[in-house]
Protein backbone atom coordinates (compact mmCIF):
# COMPACT_ATOMS: atom_id res chain seq x y z
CA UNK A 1 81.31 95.01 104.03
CA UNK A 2 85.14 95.70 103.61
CA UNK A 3 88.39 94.38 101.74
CA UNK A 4 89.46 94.91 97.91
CA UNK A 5 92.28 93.07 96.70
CA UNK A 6 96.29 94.38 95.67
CA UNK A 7 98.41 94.91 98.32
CA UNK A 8 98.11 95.84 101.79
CA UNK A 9 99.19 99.59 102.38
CA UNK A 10 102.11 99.96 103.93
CA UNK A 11 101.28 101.34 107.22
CA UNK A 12 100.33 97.59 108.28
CA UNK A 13 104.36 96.98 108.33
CA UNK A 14 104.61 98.12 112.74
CA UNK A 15 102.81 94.49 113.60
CA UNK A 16 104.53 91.62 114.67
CA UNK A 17 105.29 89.03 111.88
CA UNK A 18 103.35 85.93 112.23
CA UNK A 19 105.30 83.02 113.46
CA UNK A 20 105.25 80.23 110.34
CA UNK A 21 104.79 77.62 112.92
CA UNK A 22 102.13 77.44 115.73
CA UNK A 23 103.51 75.49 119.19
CA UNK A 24 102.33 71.52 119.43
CA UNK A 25 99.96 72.74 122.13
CA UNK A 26 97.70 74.29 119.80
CA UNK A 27 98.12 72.08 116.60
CA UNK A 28 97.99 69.03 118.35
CA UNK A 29 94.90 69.24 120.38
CA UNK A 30 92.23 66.89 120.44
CA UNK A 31 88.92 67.99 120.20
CA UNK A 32 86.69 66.62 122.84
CA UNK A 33 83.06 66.10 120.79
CA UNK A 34 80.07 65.78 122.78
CA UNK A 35 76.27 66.22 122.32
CA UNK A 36 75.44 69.93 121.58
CA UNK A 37 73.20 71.91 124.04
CA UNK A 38 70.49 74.57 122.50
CA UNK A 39 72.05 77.91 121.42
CA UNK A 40 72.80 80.67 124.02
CA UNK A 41 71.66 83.64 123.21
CA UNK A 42 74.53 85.52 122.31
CA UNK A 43 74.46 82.64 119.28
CA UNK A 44 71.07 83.87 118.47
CA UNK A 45 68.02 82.19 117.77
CA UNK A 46 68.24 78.95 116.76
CA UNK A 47 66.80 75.03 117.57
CA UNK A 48 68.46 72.23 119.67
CA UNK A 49 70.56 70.48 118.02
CA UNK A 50 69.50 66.93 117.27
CA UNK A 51 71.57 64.06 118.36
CA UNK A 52 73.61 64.04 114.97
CA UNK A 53 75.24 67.23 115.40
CA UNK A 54 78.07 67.38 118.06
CA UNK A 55 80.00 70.24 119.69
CA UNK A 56 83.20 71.10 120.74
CA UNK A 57 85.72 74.00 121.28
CA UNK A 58 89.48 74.18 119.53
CA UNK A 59 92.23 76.50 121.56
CA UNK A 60 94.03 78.92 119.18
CA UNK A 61 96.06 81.77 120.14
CA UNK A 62 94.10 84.99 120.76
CA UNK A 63 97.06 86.64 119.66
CA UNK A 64 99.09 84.90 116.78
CA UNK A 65 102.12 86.84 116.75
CA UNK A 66 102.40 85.41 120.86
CA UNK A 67 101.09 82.00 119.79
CA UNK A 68 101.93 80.66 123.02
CA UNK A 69 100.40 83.40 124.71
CA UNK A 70 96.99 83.52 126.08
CA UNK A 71 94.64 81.42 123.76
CA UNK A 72 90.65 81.88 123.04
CA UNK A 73 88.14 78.74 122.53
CA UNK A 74 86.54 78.59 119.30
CA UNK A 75 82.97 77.20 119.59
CA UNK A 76 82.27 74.38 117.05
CA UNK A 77 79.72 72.16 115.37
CA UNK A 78 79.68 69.10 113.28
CA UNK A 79 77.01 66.14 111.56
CA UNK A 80 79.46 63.55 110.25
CA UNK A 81 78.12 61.88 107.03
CA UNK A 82 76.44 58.79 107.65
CA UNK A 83 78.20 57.18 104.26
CA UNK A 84 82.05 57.20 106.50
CA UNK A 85 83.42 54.67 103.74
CA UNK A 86 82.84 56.97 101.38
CA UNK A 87 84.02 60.66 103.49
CA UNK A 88 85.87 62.66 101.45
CA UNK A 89 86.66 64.99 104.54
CA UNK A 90 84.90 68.06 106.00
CA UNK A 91 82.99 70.91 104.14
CA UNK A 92 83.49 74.00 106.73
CA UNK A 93 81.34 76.40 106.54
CA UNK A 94 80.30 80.21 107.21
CA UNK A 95 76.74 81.77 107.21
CA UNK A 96 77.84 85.09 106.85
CA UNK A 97 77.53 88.50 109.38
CA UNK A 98 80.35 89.59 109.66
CA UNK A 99 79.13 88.34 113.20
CA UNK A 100 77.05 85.39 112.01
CA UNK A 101 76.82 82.29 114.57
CA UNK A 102 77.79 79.12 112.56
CA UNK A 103 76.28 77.15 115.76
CA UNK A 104 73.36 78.12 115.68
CA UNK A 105 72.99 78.21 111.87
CA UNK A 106 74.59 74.85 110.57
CA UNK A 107 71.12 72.66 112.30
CA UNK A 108 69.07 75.41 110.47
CA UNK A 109 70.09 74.52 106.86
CA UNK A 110 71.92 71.13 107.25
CA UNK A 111 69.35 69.52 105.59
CA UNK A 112 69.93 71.58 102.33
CA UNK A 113 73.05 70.31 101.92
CA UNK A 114 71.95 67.06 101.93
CA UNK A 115 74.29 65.88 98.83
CA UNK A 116 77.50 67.22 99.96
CA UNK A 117 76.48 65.89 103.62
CA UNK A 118 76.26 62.55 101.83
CA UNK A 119 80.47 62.59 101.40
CA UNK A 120 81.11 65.45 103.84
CA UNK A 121 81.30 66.00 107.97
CA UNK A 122 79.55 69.59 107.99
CA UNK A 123 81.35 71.65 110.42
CA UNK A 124 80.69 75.27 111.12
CA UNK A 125 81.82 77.59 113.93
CA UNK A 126 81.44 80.88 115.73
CA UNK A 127 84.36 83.09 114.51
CA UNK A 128 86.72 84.74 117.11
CA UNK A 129 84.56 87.91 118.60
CA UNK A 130 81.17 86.30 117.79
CA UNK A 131 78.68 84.35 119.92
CA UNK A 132 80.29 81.83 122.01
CA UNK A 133 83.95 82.22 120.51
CA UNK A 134 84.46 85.25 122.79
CA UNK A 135 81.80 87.48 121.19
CA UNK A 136 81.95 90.78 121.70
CA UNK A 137 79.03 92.32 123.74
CA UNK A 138 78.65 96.60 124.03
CA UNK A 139 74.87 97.31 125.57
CA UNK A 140 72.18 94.71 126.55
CA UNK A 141 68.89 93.87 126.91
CA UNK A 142 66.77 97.53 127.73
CA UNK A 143 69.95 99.54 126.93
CA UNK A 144 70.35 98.14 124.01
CA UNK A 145 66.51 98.65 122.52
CA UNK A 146 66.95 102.10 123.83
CA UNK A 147 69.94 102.63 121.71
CA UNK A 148 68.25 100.97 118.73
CA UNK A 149 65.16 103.73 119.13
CA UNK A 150 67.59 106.44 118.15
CA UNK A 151 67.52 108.65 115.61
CA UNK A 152 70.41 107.74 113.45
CA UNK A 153 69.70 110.12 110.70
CA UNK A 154 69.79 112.95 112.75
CA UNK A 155 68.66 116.48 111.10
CA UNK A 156 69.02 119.12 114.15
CA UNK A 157 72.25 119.99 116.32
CA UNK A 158 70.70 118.67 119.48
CA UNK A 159 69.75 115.25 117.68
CA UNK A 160 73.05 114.84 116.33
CA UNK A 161 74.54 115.45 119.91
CA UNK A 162 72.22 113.02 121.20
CA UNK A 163 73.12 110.27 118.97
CA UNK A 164 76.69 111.32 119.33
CA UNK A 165 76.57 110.73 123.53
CA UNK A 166 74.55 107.49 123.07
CA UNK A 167 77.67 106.43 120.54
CA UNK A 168 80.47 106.71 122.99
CA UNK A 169 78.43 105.22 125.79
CA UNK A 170 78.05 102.37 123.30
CA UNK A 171 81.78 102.00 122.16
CA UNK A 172 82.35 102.73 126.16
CA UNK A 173 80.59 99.37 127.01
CA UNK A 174 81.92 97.55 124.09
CA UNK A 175 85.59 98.27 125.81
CA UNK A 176 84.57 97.40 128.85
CA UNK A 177 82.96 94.03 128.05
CA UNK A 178 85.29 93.29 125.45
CA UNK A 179 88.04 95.19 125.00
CA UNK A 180 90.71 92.35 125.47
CA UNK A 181 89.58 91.04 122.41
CA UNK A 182 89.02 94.15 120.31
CA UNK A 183 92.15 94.31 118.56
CA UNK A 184 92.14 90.50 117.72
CA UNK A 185 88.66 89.44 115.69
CA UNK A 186 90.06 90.53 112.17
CA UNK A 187 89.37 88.59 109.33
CA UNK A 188 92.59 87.18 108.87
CA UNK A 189 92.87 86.05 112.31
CA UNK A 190 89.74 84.48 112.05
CA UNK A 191 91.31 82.88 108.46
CA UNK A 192 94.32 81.44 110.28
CA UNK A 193 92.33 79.73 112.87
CA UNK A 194 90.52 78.05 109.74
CA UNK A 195 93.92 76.25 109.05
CA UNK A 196 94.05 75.73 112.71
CA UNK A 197 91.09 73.53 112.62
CA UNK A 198 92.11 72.07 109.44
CA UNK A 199 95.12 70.46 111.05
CA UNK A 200 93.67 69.71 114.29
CA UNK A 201 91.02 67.94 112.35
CA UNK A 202 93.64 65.68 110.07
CA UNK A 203 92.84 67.67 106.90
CA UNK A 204 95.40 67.88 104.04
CA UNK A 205 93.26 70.69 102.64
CA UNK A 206 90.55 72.79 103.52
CA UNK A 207 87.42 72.00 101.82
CA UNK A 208 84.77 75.04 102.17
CA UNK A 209 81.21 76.75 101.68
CA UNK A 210 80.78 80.84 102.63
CA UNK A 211 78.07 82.57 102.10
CA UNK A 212 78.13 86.78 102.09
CA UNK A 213 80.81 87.62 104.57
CA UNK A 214 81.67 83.81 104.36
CA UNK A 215 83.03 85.18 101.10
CA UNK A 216 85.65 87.48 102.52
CA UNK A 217 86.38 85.12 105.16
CA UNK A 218 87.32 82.80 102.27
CA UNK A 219 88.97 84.70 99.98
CA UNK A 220 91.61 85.55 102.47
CA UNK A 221 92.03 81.91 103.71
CA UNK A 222 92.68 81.97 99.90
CA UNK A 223 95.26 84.28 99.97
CA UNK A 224 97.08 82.86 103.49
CA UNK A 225 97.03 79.51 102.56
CA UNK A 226 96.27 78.87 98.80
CA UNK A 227 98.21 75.24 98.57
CA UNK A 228 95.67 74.56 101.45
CA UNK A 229 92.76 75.23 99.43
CA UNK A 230 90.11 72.12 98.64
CA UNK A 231 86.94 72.68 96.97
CA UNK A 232 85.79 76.56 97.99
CA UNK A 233 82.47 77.41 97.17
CA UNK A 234 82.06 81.62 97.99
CA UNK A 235 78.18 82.39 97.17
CA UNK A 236 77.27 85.97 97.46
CA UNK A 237 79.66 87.32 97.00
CA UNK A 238 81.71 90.52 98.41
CA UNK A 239 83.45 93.29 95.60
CA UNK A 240 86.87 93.39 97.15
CA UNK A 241 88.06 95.92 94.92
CA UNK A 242 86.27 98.77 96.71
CA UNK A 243 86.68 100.73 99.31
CA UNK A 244 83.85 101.04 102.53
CA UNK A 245 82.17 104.30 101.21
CA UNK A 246 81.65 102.35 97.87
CA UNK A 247 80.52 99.23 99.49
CA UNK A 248 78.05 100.91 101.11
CA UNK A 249 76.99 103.01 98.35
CA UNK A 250 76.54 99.92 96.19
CA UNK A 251 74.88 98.14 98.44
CA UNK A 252 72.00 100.70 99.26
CA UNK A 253 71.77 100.40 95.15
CA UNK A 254 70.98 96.95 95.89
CA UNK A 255 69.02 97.31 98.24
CA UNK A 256 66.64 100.02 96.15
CA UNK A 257 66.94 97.65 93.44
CA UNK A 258 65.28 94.90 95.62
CA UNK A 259 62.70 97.23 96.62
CA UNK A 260 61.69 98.15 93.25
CA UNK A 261 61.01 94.45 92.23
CA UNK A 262 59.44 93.92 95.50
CA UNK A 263 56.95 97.09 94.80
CA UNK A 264 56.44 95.14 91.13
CA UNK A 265 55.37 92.27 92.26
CA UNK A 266 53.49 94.31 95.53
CA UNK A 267 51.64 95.93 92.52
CA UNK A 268 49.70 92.93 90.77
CA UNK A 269 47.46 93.32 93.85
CA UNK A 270 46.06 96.23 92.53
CA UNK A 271 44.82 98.72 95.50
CA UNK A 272 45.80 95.97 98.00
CA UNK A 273 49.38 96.84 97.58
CA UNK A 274 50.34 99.46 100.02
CA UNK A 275 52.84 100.89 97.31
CA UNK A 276 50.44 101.17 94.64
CA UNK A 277 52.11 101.27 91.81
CA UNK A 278 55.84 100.96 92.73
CA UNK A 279 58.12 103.25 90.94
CA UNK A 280 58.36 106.57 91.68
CA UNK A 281 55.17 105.97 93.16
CA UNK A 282 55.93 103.05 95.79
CA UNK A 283 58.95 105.36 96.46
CA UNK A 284 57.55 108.87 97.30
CA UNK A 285 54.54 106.80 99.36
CA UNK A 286 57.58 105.03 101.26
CA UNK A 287 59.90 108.54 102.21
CA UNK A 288 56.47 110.37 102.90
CA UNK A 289 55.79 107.67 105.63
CA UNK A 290 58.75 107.04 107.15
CA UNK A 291 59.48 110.58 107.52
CA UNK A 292 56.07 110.49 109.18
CA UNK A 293 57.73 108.14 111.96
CA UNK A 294 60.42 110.63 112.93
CA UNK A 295 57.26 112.67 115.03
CA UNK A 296 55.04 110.17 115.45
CA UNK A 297 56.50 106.39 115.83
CA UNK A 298 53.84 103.38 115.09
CA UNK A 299 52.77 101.82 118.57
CA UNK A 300 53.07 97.91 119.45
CA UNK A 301 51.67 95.35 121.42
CA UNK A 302 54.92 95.08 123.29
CA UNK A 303 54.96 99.20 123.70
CA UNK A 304 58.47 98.93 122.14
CA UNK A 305 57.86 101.67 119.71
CA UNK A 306 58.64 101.10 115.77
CA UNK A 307 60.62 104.40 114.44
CA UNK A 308 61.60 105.65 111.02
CA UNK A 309 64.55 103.64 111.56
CA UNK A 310 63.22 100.45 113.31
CA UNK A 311 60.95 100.56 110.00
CA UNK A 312 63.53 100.89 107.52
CA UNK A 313 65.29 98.09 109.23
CA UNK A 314 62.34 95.95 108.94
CA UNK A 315 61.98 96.59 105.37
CA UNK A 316 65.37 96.08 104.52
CA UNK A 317 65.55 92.88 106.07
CA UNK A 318 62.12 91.58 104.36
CA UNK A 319 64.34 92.09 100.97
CA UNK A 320 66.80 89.57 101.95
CA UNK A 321 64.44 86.51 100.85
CA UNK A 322 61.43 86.65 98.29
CA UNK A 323 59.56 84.48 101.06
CA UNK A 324 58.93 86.93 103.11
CA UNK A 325 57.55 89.93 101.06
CA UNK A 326 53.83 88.86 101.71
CA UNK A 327 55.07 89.35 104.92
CA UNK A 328 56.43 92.76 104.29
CA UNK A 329 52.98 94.02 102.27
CA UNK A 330 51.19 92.98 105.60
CA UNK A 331 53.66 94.88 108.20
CA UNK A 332 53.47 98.29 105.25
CA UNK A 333 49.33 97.58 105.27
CA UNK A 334 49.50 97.39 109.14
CA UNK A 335 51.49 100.20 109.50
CA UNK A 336 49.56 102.81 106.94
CA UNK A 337 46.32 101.96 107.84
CA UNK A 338 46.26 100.86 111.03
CA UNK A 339 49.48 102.85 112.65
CA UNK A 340 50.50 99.61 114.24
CA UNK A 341 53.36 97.99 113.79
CA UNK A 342 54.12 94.90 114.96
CA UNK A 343 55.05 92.93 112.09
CA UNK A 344 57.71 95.44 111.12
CA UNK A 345 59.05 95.47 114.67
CA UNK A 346 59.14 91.24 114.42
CA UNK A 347 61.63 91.59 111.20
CA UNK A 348 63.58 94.36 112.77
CA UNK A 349 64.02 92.37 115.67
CA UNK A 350 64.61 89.11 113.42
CA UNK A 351 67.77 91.50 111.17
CA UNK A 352 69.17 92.57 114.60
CA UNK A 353 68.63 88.87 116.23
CA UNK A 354 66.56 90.40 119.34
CA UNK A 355 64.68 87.22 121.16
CA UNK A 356 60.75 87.57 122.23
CA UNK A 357 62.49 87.82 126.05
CA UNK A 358 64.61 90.79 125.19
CA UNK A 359 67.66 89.40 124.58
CA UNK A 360 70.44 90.01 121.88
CA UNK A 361 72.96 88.32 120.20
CA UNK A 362 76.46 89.25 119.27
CA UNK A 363 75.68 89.71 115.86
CA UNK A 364 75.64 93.62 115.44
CA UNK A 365 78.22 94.32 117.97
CA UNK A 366 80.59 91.63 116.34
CA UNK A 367 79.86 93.23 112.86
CA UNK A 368 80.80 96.73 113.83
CA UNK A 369 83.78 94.68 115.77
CA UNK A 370 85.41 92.92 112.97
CA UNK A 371 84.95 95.45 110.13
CA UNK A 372 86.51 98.45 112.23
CA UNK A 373 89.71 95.66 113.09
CA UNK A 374 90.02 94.65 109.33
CA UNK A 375 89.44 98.27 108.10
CA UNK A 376 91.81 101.72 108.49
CA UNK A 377 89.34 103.75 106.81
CA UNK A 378 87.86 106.62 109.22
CA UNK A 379 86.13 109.36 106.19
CA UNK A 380 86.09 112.81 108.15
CA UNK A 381 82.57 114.75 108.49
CA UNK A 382 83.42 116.83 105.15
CA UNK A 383 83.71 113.52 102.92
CA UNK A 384 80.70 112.10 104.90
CA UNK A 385 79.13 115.37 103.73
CA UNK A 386 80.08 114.88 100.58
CA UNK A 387 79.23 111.54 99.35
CA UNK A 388 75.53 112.33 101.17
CA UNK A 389 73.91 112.98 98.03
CA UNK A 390 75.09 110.41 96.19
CA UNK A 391 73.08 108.08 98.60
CA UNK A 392 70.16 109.96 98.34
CA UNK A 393 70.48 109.91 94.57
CA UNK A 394 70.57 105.87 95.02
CA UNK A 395 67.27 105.55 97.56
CA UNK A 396 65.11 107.77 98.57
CA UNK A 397 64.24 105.20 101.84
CA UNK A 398 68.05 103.71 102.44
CA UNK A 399 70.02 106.65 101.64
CA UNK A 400 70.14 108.81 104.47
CA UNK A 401 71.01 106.00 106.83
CA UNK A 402 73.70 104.02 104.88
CA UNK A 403 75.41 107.48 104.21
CA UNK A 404 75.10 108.08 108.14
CA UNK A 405 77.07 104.48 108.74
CA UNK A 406 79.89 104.96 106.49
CA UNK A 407 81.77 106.98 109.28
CA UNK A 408 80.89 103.95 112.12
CA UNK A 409 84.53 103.39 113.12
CA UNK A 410 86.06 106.61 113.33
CA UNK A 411 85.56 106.36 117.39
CA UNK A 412 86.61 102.86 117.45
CA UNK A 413 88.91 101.81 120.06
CA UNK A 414 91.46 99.95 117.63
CA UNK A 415 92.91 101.22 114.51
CA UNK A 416 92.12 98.81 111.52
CA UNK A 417 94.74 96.90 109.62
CA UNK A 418 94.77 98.13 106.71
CA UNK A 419 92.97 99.99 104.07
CA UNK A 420 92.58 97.17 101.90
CA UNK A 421 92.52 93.62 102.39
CA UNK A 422 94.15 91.17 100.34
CA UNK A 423 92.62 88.28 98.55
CA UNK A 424 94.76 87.42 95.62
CA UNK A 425 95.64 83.45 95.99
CA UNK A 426 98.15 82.26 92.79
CA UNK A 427 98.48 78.81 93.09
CA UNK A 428 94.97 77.66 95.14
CA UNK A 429 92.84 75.29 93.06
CA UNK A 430 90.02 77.06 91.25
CA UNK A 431 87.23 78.29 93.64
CA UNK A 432 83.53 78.84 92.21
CA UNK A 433 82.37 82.46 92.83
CA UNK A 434 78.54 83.00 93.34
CA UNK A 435 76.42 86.56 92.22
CA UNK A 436 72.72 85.98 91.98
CA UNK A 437 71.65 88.79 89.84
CA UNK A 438 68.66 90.22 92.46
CA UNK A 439 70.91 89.99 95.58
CA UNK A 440 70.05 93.05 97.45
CA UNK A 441 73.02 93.06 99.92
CA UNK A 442 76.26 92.19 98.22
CA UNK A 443 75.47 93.51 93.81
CA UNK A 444 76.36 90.69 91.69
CA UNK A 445 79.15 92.68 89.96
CA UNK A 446 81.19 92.18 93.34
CA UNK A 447 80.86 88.21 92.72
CA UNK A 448 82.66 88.93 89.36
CA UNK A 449 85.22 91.53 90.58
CA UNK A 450 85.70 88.86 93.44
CA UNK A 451 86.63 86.18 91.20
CA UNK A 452 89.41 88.72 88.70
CA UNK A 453 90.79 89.45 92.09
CA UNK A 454 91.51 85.98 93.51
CA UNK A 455 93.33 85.41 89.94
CA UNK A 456 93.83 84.21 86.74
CA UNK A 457 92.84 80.18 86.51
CA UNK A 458 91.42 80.52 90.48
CA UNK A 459 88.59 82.45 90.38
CA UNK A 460 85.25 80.72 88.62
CA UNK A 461 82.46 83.79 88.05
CA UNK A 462 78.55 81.72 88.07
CA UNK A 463 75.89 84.31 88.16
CA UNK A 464 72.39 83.35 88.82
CA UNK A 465 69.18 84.87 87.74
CA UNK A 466 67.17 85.40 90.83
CA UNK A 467 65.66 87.33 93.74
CA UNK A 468 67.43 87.58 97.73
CA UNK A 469 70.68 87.53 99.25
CA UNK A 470 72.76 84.48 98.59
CA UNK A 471 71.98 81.93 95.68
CA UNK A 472 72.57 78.06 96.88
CA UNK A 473 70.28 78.16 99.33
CA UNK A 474 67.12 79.22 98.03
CA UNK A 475 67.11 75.73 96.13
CA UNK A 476 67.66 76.81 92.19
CA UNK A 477 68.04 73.37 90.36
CA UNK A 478 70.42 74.57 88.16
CA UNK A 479 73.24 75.89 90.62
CA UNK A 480 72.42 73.39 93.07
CA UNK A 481 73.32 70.55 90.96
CA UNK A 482 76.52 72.53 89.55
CA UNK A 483 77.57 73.23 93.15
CA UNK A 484 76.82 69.82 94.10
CA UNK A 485 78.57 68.48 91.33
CA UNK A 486 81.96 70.28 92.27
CA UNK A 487 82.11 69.57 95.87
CA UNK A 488 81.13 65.67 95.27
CA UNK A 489 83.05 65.16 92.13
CA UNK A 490 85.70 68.21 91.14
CA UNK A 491 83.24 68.51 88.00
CA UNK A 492 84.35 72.43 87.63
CA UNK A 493 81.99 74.53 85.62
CA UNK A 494 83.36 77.22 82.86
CA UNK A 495 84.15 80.76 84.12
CA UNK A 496 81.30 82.81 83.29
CA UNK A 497 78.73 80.27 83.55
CA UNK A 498 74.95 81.79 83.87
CA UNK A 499 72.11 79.54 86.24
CA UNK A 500 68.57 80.47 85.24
């Protein structure tokens, strides 16, 4: 998570202006569509394609202050509407990550966009530095579980050295197999070849859905190219008033928060819940047990073994949907009573996109990729130390980790752009800003921040009363038919709206 609107600090003023036009070789492509093969696995895992999606790459310049310098392909997918007499264009959309394969997503939900997809070609993408567009790739396959079996909320001087030695081999790796495009998968690159595809694809304006990170991505299109903006939809959405220490801060609130309802609802089953109670209860039980790990991991069928942190990262990601919190009682059960645990490896490997033959996507190296290029921020170990209780304060079972991340890119390669990024956009048409109230990873007083920052008359706040990350697509009547409604029809709902 990154970005807060105002102005960029002034230490961004030493790069290269952007050329205001882009040479005929790159705006005047023609995309080459053709049937699209199953994802690769840097994409992640997703289905084949059926034969009304289609594929193709657009050239854009990996560097856009040497546009007609060396140039990157941008992996893309589309389902044109059936209804062509009645196409009001293309809805473009982003899943989220940062580091999120559009690919490999867009045949995964297509169908709940089934409305818009009535007027709309859906096209989505992989972003510069993720999956096929270049993604960026550090460790792999065994190196990379290794590294994942770390302690990362070391307590002793020789753990912390340990952790600190498999870093820089990481970062090492990431330099080697991707250092040409390190300093080039910021957000707003990734924002100007959005317009790219807009012209290549004969679009007056860009008409578009994000979701999470999707949001950012957005919001600074927004602010690039506001007379280009269509009918924006941003749904979970990120506070860009705040800096990354605060991001992460809030966001292990929300995460506790979604653990507390989860422990709730865990608790109508009585003695079958293995949080009893919830509360302070559910809580104590949960630190007691993981803590537990550190010594003594759980074993697996696989013999990968499942850590304090492999644990916490299975729990965390459980909290992203309501769905799957039966699933995350069963992994807890299986863990405390039977000191296996399988099921909590599965959603660990499922949040880090790990396949059942060992292979990775981009997705975690592209995150820590793109927010260390769109962020200056590097907190020394004193303000690290400093802000540690105040994550502890906010979860006894995220706390320690999310206040060991917040220092991630002080040994990055390439020095972010700025300390804030920009996402005021006077004179875009209004754009509808999404917070649903129980969203664990991005609070839903960033969706209303969000839409103050993009302006007076542009921003539209909706907040929706409900459980997991993202609102749209868990299929509430009420937003879906207000959603719906704007992208189909410019029907704009009233600033402040509420969804039950």
């Amino acid at each position: 998570m990154s970005g807060c609107s105002g102005k960029t600090d002034d230490s961004t003023s030493h790069k290269p202006p952007v050329p205001k036009t882009l040479p005929k070789s790159i705006t005047g492509q023609e995309l080459r569509w053709h049937s699209c093969p199953p994802p690769k696995p840097e994409q992640g895992m997703g289905r084949a394609p059926g034969k009304n999606f289609q594929c193709s790459t657009l050239r854009v310049p990996l560097d856009y202050a040497q546009p007609s310098g060396k140039s990157i392909g941008i992996a893309l997918i589309r389902s044109k509407t059936k209804d062509q007499e009645r196409r009001r264009g293309s809805l473009l959309l982003n899943f989220g990550g940062p580091g999120g394969s559009g690919v490999a997503m867009l045949p995964l939900v297509s169908k709940l966009l089934f409305r818009p997809h009535s007027s709309y070609d859906l096209v989505s993408f992989d972003p510069r530095g993720v999956g096929a567009s270049s993604g960026v790739t550090c460790l792999k396959g065994a190196a990379l579980d290794r590294y994942y079996e770390l302690d990362f909320t070391p307590e002793t001087p020789a753990e912390r050295a340990r952790l600190k030695k498999a870093t820089a081999r990481y970062i090492a790796a990431c330099q080697k197999d991707s250092g040409a495009v390190l300093p080039h998968v910021g957000t707003e690159n990734a924002a100007r070849d959005m317009d790219v595809l807009r012209e290549v694809l004969g679009e007056k304006r860009t008409n578009y859905f994000g979701v999470s990170y999707g949001t950012e991505l957005g919001a600074v299109y927004a602010h690039l190219f506001p007379r280009s903006v269509g009918r924006f939809v941003l749904d979970g959405a990120v506070d860009p008033t705040e800096s990354g220490a605060e991001a992460a801060l809030h966001q292990t609130q929300g995460f506790q928060m979604a653990l507390e309802h989860y422990m709730d609802s865990c608790a109508r089953q009585g003695s079958a819940c293995p949080t009893r109670s919830g509360g302070e209860e559910g809580n104590r039980i949960l630190a007691s047990w993981l803590k537990k790990l550190d010594g003594a991991p759980l074993t697996t069928s696989q013999g990968r073994p499942v850590t304090a942190d492999v644990a916490e990262t299975g729990i965390a990601s459980a909290l992203y949907d309501k769905k799957t919190w039966p699933v995350l009682t069963k992994g807890l059960r299986q863990g405390m009573s039977e000191q296996r645990g399988d099921i909590l490896r599965a959603l660990a490997d499922a949040f880090v996109e790990r396949d059942p033959k060992g292979r990775y996507s981009t997705l975690q190296s592209s995150h820590l990729a793109i927010s260390c290029a769109d962020s200056r921020e590097r907190p020394s170990a004193a303000e690290v130390a400093s802000l540690r209780m105040k994550f502890m304060n906010a979860s006894k079972v995220f706390g320690a980790s999310s206040a060991e991340g917040i220092d991630a890119c002080n040994e990055w390669p390439v020095r972010g752009r700025s300390k804030r990024l920009d996402v005021s956009a006077a004179g875009a048409k209004s754009i509808l800003v999404i917070g649903q109230t129980g969203d664990p990873a991005t609070p839903v007083a960033g969706a209303r921040k969000l839409a103050r920052a993009l302006g007076r008359n542009v921003g539209v706040d909706i907040t929706v009363a409900g459980e997991g990350h993202g609102a749209y697509f868990a299929g509430k009547p009420c937003l879906t038919r207000l959603v719906d409604d704007y992208l189909l029809w410019n029907v704009t709902p009233s600033n402040g709206t509420h969804c039950v």
